[in-house]
N, C-alpha and C. Protein backbone atom coordinates (compact mmCIF):
# COMPACT_ATOMS: atom_id res chain seq x y z
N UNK A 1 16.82 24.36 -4.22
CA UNK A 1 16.53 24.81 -2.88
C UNK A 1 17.82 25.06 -2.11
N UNK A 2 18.94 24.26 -2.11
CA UNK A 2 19.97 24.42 -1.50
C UNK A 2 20.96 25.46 -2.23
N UNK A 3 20.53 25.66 -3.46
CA UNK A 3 21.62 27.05 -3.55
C UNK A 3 20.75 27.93 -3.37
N UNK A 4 19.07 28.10 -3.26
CA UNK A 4 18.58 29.49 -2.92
C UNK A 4 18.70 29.95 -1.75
N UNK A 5 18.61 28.29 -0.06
CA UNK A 5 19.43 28.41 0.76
C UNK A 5 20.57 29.33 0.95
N UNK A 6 21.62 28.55 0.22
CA UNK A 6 22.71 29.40 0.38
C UNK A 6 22.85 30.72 0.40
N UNK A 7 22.32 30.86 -0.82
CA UNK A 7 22.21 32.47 -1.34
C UNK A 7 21.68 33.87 -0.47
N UNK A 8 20.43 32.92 0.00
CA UNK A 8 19.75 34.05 0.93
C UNK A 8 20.82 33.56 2.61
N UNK A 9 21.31 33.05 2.86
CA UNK A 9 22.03 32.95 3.77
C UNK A 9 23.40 33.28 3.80
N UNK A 10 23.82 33.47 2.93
CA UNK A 10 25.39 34.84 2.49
C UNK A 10 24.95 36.04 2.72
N UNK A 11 23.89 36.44 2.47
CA UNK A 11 22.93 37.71 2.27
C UNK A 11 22.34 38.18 3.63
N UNK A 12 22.30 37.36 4.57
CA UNK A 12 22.12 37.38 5.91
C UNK A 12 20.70 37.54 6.00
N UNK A 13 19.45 36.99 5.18
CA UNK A 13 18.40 37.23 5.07
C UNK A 13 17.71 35.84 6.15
N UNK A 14 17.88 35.48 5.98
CA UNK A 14 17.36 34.08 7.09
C UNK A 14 18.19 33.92 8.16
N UNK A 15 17.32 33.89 9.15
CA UNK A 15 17.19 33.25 10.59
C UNK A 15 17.67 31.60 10.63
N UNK A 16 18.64 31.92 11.75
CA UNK A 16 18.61 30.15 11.66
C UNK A 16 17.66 29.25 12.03
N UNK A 17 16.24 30.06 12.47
CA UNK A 17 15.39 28.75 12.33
C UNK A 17 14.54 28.78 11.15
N UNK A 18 15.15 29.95 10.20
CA UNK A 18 14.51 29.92 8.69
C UNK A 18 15.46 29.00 7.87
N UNK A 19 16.93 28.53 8.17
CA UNK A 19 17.84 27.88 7.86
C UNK A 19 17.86 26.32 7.86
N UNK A 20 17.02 26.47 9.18
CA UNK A 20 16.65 25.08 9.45
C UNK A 20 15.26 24.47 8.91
N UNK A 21 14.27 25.24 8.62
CA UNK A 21 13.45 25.16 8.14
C UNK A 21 13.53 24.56 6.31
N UNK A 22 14.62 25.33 5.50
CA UNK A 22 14.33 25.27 4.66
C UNK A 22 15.33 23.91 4.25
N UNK A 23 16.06 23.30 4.99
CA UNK A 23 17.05 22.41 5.20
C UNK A 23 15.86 20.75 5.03
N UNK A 24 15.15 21.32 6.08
CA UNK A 24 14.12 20.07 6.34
C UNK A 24 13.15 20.21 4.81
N UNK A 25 12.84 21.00 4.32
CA UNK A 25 12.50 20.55 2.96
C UNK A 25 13.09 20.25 2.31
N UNK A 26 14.15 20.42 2.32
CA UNK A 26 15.60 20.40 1.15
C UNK A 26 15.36 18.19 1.21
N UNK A 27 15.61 17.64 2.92
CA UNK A 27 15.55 16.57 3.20
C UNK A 27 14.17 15.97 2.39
N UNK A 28 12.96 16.37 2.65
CA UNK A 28 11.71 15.91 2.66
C UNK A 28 11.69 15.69 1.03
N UNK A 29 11.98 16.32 0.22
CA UNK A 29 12.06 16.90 -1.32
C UNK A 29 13.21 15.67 -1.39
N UNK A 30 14.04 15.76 -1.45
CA UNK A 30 15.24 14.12 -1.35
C UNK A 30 14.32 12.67 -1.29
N UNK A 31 13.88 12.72 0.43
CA UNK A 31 13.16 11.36 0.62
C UNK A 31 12.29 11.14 -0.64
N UNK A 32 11.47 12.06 -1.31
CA UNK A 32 10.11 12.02 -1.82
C UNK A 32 10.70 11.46 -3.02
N UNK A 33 11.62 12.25 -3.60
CA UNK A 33 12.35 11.40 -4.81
C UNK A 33 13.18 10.32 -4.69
N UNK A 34 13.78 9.29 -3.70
CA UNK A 34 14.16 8.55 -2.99
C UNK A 34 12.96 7.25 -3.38
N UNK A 35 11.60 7.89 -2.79
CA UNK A 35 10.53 7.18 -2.62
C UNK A 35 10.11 6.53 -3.83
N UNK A 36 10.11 7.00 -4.75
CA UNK A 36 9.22 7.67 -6.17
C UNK A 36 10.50 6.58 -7.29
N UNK A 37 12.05 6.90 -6.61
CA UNK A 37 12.60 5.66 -7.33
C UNK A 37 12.56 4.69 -6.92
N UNK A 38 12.05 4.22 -5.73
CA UNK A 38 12.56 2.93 -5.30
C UNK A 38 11.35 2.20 -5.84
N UNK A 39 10.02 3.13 -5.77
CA UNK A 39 8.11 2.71 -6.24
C UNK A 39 8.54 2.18 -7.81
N UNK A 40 9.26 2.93 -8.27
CA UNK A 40 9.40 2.60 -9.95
C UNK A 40 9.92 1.67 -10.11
N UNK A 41 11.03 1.25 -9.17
CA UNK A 41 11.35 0.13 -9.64
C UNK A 41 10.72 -1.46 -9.06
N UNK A 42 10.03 -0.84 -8.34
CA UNK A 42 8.61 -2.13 -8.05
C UNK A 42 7.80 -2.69 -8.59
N UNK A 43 7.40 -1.77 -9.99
CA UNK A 43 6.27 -1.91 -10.67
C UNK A 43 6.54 -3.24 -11.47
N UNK A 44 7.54 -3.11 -11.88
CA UNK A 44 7.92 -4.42 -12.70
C UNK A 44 7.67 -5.76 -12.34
N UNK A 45 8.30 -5.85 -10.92
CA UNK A 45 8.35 -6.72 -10.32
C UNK A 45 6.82 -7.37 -9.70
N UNK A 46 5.95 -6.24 -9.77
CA UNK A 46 4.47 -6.57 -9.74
C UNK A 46 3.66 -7.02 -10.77
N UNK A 47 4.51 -6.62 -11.90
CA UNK A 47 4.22 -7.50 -12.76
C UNK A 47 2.67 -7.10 -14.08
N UNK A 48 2.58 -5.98 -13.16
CA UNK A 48 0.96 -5.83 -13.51
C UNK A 48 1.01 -4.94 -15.38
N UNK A 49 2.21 -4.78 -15.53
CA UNK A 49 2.38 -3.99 -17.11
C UNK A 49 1.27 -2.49 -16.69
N UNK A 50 1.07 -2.21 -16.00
CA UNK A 50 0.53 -0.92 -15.65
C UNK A 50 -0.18 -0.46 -14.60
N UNK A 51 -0.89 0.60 -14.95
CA UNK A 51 -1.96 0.67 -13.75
C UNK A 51 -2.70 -0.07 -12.72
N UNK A 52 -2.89 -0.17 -11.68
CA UNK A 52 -4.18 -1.19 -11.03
C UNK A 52 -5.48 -0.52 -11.41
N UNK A 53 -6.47 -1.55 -11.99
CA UNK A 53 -7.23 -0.98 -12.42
C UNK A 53 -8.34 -0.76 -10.88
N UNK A 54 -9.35 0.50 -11.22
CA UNK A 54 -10.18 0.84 -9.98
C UNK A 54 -11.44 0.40 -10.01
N UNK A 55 -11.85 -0.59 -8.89
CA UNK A 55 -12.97 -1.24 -8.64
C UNK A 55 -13.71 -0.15 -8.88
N UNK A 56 -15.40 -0.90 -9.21
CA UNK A 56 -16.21 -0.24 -9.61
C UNK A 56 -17.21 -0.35 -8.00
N UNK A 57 -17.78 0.89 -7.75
CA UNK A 57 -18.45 0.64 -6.23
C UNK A 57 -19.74 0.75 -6.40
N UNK A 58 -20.49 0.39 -5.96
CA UNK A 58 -22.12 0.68 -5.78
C UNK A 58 -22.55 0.01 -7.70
N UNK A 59 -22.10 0.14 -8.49
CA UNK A 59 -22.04 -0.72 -9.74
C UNK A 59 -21.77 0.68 -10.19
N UNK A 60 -20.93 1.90 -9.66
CA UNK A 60 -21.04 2.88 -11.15
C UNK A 60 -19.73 2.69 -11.36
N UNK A 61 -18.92 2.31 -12.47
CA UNK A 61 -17.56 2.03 -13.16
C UNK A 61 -16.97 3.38 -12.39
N UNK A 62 -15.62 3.57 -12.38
CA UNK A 62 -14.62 4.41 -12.17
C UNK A 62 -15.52 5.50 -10.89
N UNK A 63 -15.98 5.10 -10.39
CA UNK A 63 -16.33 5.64 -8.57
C UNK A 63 -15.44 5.26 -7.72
N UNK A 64 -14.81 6.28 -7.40
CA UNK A 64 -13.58 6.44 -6.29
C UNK A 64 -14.03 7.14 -5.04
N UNK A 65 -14.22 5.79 -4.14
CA UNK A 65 -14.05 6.60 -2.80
C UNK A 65 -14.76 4.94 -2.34
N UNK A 66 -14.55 5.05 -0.57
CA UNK A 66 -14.70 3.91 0.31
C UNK A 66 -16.30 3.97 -0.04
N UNK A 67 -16.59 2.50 -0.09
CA UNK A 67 -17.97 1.50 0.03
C UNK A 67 -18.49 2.44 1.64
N UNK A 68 -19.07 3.03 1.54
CA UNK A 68 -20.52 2.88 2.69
C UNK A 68 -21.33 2.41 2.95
N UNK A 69 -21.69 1.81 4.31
CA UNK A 69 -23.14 1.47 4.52
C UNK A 69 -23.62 1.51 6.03
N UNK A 70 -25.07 2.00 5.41
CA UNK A 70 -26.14 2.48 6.85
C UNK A 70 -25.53 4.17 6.67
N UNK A 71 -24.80 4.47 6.61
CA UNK A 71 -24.75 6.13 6.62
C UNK A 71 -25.87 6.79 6.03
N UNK A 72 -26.20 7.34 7.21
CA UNK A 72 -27.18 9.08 6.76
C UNK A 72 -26.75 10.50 6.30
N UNK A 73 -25.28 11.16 5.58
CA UNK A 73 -24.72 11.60 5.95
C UNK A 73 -23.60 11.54 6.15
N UNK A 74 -22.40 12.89 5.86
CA UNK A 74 -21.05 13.00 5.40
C UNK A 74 -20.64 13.37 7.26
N UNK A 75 -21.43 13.19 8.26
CA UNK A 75 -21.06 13.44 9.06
C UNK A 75 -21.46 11.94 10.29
N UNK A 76 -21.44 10.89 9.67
CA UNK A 76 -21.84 9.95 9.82
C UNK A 76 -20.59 9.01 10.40
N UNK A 77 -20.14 8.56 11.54
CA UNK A 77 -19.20 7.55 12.25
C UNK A 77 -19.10 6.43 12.01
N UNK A 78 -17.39 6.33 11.09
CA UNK A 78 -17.79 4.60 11.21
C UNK A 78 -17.62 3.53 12.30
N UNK A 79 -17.59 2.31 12.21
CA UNK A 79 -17.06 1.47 13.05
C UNK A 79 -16.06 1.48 14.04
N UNK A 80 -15.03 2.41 13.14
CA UNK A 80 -13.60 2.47 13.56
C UNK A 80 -13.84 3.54 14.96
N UNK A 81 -14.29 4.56 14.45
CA UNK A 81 -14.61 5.64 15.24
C UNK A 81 -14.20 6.83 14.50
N UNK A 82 -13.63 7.08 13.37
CA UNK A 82 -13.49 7.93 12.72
C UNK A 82 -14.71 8.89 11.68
N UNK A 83 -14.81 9.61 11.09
CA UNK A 83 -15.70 10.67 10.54
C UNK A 83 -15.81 10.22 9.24
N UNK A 84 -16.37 9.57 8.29
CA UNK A 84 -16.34 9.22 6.79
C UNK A 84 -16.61 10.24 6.13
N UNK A 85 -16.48 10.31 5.20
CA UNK A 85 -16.34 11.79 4.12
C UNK A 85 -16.65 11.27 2.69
């Protein structure tokens, strides 16, 4: 990203708020791999030798998504005040 940066910016093709734009991904793309090593080297220390395994909900094995209840409906409010899905 930072030499295609460059490149198109010798070239006079970007705006400096296209400059700045592509700068802040350049950052975001850093943090994310930043993130991703620091997670890896946690795992160990959790001890778990792998995956967490995923609760089973309502009794069907490998069902992913939040426990509901009383909902009529994907348009249904929870407690919190938010929209469940």
């Amino acid at each position: 990203m930072t030499d295609e940066r460059g490149r198109l910016t010798r070239q006079g093709l970007l705006s400096p708020l296209a400059v700045a734009a592509f700068r802040r991904g350049e950052l975001r793309f850093e943090a994310e791999l930043r993130w991703h090593e620091e997670f890896e080297r946690q795992l160990p220390a959790a001890g778990t030798g792998g995956t967490a395994p995923v609760r089973a909900l309502h009794g069907a094995p490998g069902y992913r998504g939040r426990a509901r209840t009383g909902t009529s409906g994907p348009d249904s409010v929870s407690e919190s005040g938010g929209n469940r899905q």
